[in-house]
N, C-alpha and C. Protein backbone atom coordinates (compact mmCIF):
# COMPACT_ATOMS: atom_id res chain seq x y z
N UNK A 1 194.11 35.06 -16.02
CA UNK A 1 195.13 35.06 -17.06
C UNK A 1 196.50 35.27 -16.41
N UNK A 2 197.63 34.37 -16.61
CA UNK A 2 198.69 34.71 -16.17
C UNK A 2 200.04 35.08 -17.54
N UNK A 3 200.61 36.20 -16.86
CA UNK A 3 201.43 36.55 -17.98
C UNK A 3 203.03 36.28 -17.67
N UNK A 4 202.85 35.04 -17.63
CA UNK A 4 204.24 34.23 -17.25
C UNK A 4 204.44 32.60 -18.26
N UNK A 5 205.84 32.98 -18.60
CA UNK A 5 206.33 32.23 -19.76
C UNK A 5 206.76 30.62 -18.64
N UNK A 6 206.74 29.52 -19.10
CA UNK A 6 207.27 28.70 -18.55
C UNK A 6 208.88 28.69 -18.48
N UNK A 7 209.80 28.14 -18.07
CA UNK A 7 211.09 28.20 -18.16
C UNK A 7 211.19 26.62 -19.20
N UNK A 8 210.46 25.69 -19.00
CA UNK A 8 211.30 24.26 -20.21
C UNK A 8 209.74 24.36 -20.81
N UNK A 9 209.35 24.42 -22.01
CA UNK A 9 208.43 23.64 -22.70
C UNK A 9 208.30 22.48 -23.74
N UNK A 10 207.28 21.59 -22.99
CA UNK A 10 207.41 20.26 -23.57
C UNK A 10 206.18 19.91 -24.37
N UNK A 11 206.86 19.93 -25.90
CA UNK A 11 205.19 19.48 -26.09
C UNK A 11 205.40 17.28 -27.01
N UNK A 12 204.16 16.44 -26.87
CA UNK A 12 204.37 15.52 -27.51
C UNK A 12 203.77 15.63 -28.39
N UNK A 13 204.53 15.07 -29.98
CA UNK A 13 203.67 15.07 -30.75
C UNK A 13 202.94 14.04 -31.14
N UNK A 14 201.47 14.51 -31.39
CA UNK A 14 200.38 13.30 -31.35
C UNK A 14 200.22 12.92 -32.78
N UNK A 15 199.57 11.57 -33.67
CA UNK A 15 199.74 11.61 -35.31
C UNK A 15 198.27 12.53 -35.39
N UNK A 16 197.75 13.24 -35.09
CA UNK A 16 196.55 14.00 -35.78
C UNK A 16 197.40 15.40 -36.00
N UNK A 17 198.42 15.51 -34.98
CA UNK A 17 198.71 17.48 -34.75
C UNK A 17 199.61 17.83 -35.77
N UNK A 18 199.62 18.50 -36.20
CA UNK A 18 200.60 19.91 -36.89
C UNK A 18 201.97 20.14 -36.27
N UNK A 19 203.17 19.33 -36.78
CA UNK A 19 204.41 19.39 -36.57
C UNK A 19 204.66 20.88 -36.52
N UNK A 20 203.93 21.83 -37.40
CA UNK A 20 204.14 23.13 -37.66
C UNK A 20 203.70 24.08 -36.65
N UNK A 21 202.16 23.71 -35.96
CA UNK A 21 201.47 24.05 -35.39
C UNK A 21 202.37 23.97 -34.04
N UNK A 22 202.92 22.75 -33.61
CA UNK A 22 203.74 22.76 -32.23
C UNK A 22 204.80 23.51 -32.63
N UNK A 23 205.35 23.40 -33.52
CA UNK A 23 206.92 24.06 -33.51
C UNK A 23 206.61 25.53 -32.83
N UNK A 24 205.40 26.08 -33.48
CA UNK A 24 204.71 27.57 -33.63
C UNK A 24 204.61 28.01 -31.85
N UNK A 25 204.00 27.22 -31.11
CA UNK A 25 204.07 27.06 -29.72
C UNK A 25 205.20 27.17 -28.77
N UNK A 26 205.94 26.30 -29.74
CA UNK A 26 207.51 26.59 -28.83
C UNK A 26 207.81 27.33 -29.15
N UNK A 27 208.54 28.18 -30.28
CA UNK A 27 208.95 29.36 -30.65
C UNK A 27 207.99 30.71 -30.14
N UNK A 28 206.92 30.51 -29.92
CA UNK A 28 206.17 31.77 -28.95
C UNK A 28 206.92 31.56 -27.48
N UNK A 29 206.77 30.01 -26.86
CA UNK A 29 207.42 30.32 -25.54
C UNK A 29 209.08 31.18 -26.16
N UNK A 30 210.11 30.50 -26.51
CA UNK A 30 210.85 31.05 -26.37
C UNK A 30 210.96 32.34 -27.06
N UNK A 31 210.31 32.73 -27.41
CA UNK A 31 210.26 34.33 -27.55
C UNK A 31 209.71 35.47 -26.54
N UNK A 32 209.29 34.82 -25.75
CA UNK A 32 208.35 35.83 -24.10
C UNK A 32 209.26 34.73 -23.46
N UNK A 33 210.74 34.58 -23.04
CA UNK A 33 211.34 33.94 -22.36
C UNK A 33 211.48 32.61 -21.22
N UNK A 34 210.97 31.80 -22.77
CA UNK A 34 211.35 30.19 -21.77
C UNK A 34 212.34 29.55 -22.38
N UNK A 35 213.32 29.09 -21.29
CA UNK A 35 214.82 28.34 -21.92
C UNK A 35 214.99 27.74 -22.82
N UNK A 36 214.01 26.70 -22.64
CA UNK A 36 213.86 25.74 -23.53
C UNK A 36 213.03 24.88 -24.03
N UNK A 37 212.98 24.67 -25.65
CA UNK A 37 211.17 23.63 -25.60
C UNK A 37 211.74 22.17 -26.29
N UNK A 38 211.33 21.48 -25.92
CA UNK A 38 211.35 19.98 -26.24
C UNK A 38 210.02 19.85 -27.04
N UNK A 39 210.59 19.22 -28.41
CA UNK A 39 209.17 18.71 -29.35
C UNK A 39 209.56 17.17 -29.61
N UNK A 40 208.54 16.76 -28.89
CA UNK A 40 209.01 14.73 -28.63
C UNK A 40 208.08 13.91 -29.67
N UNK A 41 208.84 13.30 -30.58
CA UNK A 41 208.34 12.31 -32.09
C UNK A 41 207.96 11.39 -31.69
N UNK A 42 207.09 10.43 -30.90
CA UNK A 42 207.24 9.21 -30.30
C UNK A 42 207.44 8.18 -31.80
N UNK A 43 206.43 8.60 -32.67
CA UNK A 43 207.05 7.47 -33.97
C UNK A 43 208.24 7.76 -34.47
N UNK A 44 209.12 8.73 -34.25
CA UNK A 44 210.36 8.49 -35.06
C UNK A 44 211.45 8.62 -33.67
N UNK A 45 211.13 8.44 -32.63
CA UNK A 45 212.17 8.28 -31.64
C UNK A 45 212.84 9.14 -31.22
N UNK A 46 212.62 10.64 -31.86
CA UNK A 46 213.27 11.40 -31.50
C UNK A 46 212.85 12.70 -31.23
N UNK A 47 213.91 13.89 -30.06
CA UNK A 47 213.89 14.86 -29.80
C UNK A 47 214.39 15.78 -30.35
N UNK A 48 212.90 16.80 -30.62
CA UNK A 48 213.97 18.38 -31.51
C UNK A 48 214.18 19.35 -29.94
N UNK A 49 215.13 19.49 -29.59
CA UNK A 49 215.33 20.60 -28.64
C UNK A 49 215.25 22.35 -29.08
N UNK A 50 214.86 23.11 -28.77
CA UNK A 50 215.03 24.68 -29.30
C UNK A 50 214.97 25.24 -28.15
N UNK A 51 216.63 26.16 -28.34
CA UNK A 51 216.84 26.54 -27.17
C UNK A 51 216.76 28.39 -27.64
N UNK A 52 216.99 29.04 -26.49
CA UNK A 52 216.40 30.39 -26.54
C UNK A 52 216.97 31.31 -27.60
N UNK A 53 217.62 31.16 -28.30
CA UNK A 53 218.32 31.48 -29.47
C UNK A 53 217.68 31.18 -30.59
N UNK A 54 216.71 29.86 -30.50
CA UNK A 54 215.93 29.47 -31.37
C UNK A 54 216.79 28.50 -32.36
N UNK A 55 218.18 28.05 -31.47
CA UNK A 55 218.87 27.47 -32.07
C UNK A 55 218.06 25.32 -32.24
N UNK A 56 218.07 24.84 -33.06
CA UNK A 56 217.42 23.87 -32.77
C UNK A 56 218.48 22.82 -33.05
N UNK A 57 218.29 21.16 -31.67
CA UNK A 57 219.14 20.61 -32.58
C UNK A 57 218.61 19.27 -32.06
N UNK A 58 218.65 18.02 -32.89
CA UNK A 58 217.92 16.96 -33.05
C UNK A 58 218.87 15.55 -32.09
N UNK A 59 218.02 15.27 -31.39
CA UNK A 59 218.69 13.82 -30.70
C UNK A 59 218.00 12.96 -31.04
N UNK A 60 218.25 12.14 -31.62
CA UNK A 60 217.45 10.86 -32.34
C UNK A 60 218.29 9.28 -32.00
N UNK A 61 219.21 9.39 -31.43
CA UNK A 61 220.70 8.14 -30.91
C UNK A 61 220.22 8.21 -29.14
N UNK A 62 220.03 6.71 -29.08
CA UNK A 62 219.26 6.25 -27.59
C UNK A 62 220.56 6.84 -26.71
N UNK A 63 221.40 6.63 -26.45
CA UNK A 63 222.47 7.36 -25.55
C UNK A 63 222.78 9.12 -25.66
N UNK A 64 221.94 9.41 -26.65
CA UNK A 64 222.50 10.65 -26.54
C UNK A 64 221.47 11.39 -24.99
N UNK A 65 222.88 12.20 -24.60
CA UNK A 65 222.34 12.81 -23.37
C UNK A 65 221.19 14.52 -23.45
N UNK A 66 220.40 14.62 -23.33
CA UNK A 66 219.11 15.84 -23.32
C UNK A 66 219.88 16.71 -22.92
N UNK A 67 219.72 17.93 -23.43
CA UNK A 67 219.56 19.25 -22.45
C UNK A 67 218.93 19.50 -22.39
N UNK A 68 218.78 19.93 -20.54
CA UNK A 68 217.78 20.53 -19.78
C UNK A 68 217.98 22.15 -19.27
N UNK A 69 217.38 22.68 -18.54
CA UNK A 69 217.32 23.92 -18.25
C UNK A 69 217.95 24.25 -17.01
N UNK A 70 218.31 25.54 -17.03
CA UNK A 70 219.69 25.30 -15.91
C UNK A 70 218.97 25.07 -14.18
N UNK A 71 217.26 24.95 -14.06
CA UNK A 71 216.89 24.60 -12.91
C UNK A 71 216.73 23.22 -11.96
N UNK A 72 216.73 22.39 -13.64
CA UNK A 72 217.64 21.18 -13.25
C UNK A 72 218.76 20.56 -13.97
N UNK A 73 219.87 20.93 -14.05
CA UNK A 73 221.09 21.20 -14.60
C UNK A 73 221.16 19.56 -13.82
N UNK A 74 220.75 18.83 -12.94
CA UNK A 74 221.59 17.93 -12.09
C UNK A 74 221.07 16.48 -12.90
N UNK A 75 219.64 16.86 -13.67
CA UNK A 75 218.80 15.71 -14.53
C UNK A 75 219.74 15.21 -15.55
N UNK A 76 220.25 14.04 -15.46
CA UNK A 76 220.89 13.41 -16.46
C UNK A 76 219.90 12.17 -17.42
N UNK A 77 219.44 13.09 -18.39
CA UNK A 77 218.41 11.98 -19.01
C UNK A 77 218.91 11.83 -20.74
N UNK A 78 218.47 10.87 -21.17
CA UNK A 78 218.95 10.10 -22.62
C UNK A 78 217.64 10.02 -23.23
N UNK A 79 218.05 9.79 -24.68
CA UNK A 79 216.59 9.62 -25.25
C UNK A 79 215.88 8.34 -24.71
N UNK A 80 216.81 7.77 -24.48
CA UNK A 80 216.68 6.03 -24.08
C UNK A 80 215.64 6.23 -23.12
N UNK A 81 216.20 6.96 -22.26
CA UNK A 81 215.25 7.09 -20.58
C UNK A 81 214.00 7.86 -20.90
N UNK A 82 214.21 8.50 -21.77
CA UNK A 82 212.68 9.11 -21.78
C UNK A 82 211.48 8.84 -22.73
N UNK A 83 212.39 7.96 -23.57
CA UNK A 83 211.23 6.88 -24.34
C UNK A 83 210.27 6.03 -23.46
N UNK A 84 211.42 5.71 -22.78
CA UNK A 84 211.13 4.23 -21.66
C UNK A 84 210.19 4.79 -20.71
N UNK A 85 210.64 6.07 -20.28
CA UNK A 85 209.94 6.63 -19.35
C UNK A 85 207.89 6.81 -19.75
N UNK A 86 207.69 7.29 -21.21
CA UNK A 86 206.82 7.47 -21.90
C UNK A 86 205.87 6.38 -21.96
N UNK A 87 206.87 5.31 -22.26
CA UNK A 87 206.26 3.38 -22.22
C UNK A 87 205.97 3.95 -23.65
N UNK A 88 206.47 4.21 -24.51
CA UNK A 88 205.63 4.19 -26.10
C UNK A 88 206.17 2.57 -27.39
């Protein structure tokens, strides 16, 4: 058993899972201290980000640029790139 929080958590959402059920996941990481969780829509194109504040905020526009966690602060990625990246 390890009692260590990730620093970015990413979860995808699949059409069987519980939008509620993942949200529930990320908000545990960022509560035992991980920066940040990414919850990825592949059918609606878009990213909910929730950052450690539990502040959440939605990128759904192919140019809009991600935030990442300050360990790679240097990753410049778009929704564009990480759709593409996915192949969905």
């Amino acid at each position: 058993v390890f009692n260590l929080t990730p620093d970015w958590t990413i979860e995808i959402l699949s059409p069987d899972q519980s939008h509620t059920k993942v949200t529930k996941n990320i908000l545990h990481c960022l509560k035992h201290g991980t920066q940040i969780g990414w919850l990825i829509d592949p059918e609606e194109k878009t990213v909910f980000v929730y950052h450690s504040k539990q502040e959440i905020e939605v990128f759904d526009q192919p140019d809009m640029l991600l935030p990442v966690p300050s360990f790679v602060s240097d990753l410049n990625l778009t929704v564009k790139d990480l759709f593409a990246w996915l192949l969905l």
